[in-house]
C-alpha atoms as a PDB file:
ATOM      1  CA  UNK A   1       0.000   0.000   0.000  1.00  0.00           C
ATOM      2  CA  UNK A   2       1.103   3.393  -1.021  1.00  0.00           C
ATOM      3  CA  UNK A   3       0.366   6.475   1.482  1.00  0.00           C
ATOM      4  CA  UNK A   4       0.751  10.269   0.870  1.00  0.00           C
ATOM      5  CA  UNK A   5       1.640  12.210   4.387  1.00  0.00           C
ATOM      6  CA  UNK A   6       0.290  16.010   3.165  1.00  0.00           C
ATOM      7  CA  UNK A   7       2.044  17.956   4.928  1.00  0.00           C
ATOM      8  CA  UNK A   8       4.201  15.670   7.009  1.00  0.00           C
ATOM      9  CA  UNK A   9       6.192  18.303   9.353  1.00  0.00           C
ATOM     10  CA  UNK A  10       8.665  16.402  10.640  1.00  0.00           C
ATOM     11  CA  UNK A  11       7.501  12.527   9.569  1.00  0.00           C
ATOM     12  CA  UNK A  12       6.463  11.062  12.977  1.00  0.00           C
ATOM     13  CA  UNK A  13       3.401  10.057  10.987  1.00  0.00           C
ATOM     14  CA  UNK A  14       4.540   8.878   7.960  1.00  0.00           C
ATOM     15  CA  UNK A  15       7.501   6.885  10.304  1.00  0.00           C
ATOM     16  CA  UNK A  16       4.499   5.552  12.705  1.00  0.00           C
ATOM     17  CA  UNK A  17       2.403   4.636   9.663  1.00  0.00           C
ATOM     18  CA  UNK A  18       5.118   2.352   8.194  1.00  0.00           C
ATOM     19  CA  UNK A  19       5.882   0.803  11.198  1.00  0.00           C
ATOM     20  CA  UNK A  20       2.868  -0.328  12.500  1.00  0.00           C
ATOM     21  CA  UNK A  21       0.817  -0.600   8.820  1.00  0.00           C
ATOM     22  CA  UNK A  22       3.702  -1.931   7.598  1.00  0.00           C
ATOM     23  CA  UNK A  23       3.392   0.477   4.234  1.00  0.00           C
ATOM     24  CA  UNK A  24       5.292   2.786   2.130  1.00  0.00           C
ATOM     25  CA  UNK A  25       4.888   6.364   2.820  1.00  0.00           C
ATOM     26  CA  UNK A  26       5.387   9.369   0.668  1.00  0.00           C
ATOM     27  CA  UNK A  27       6.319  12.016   3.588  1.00  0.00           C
ATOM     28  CA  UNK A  28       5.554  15.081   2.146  1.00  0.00           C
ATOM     29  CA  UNK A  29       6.384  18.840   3.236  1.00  0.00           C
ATOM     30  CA  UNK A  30       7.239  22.527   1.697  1.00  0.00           C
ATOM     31  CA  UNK A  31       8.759  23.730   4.530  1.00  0.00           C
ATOM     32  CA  UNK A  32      10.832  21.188   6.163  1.00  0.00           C
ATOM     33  CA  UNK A  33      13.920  19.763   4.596  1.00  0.00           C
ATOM     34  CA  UNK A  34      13.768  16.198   3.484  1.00  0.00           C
ATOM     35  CA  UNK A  35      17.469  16.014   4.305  1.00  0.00           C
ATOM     36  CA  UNK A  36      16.174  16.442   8.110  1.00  0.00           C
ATOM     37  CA  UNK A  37      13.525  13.811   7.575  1.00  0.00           C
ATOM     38  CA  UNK A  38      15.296  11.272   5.972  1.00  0.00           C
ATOM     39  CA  UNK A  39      17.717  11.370   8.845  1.00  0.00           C
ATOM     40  CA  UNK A  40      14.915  10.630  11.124  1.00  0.00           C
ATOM     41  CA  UNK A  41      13.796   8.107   8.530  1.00  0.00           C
ATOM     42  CA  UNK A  42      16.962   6.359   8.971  1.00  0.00           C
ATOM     43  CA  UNK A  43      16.986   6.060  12.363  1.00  0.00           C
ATOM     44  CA  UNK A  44      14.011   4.752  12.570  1.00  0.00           C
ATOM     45  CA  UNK A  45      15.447   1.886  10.526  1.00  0.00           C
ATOM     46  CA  UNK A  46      12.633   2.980   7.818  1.00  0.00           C
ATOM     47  CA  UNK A  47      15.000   4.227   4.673  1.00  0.00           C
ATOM     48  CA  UNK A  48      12.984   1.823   2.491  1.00  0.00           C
ATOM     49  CA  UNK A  49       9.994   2.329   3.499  1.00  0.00           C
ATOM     50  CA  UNK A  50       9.311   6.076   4.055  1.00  0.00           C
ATOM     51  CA  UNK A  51      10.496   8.581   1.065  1.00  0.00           C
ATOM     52  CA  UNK A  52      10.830  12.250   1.842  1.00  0.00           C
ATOM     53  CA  UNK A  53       9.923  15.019  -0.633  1.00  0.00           C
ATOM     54  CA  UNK A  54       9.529  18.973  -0.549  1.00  0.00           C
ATOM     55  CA  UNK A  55       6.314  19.782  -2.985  1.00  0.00           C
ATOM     56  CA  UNK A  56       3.995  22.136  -2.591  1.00  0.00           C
ATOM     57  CA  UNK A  57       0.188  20.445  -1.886  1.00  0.00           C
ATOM     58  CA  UNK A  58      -0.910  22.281  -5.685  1.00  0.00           C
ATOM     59  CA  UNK A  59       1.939  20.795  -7.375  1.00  0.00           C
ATOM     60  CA  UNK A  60       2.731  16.998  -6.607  1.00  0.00           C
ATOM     61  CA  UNK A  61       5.032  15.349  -9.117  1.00  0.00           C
ATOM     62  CA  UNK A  62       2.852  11.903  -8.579  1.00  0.00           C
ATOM     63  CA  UNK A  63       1.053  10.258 -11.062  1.00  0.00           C
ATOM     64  CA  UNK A  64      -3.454  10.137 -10.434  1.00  0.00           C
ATOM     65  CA  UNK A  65      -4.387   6.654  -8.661  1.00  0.00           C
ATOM     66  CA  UNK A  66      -0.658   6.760  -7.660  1.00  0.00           C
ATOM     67  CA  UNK A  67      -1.637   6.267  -3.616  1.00  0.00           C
ATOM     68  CA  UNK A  68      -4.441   4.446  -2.131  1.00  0.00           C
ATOM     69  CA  UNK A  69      -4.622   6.424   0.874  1.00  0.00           C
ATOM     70  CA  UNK A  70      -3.768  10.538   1.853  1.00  0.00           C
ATOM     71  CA  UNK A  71      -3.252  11.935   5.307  1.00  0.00           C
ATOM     72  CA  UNK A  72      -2.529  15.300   6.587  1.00  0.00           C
ATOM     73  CA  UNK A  73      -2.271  14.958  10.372  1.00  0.00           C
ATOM     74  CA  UNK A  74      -1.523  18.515  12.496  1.00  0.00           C
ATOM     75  CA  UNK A  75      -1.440  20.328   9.130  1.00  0.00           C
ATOM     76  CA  UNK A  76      -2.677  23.599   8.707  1.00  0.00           C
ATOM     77  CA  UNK A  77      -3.779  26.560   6.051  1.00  0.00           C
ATOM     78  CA  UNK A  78      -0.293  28.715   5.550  1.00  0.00           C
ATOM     79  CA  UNK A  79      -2.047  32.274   4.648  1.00  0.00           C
ATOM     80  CA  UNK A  80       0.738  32.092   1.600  1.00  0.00           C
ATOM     81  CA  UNK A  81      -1.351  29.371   0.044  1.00  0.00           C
ATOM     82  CA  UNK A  82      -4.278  30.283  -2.116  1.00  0.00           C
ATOM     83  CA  UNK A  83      -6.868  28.280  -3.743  1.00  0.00           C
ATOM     84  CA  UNK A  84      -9.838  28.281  -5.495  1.00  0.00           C
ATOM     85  CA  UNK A  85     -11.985  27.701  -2.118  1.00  0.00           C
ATOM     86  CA  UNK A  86     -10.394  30.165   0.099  1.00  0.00           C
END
């Protein structure tokens, strides 16, 4: 199974998802470095199981149908972000 973290933070999610789900997680964040994640990642013994990315939520590079599930846990509206519903 293939899981998007929205707006990860730091990954404790997308770290606590693949250990105890036992899937891959896309951990993804605009403003924290995925050099700092992965780190985290690795300690958690989880470097092949959770990949960190910096995208902005308008602009993923993934494919439609690409995940089966999305989170965004402790996320919130940045006033920079605008969208057609705000």
């Amino acid at each position: 199974m293939r899981v998007l973290d929205l707006g990860c933070g730091k990954a404790l999610t997308s770290i606590f998802l693949a250990q105890e789900f036992n899937v891959e997680v896309w951990a993804v964040d605009l403003w924290v470095e995925p050099s700092e994640n992965l780190k985290r990642i690795e300690e958690a013994g989880l470097g092949k199981k959770v990949f960190p990315i910096k995208a902005e939520a308008h602009q993923l590079p993934f494919a439609r149908s690409f995940f089966d599930a999305i989170v965004s846990v402790d996320s919130f509206h940045h006033p920079t972000f605008r969208t057609s519903w705000t």
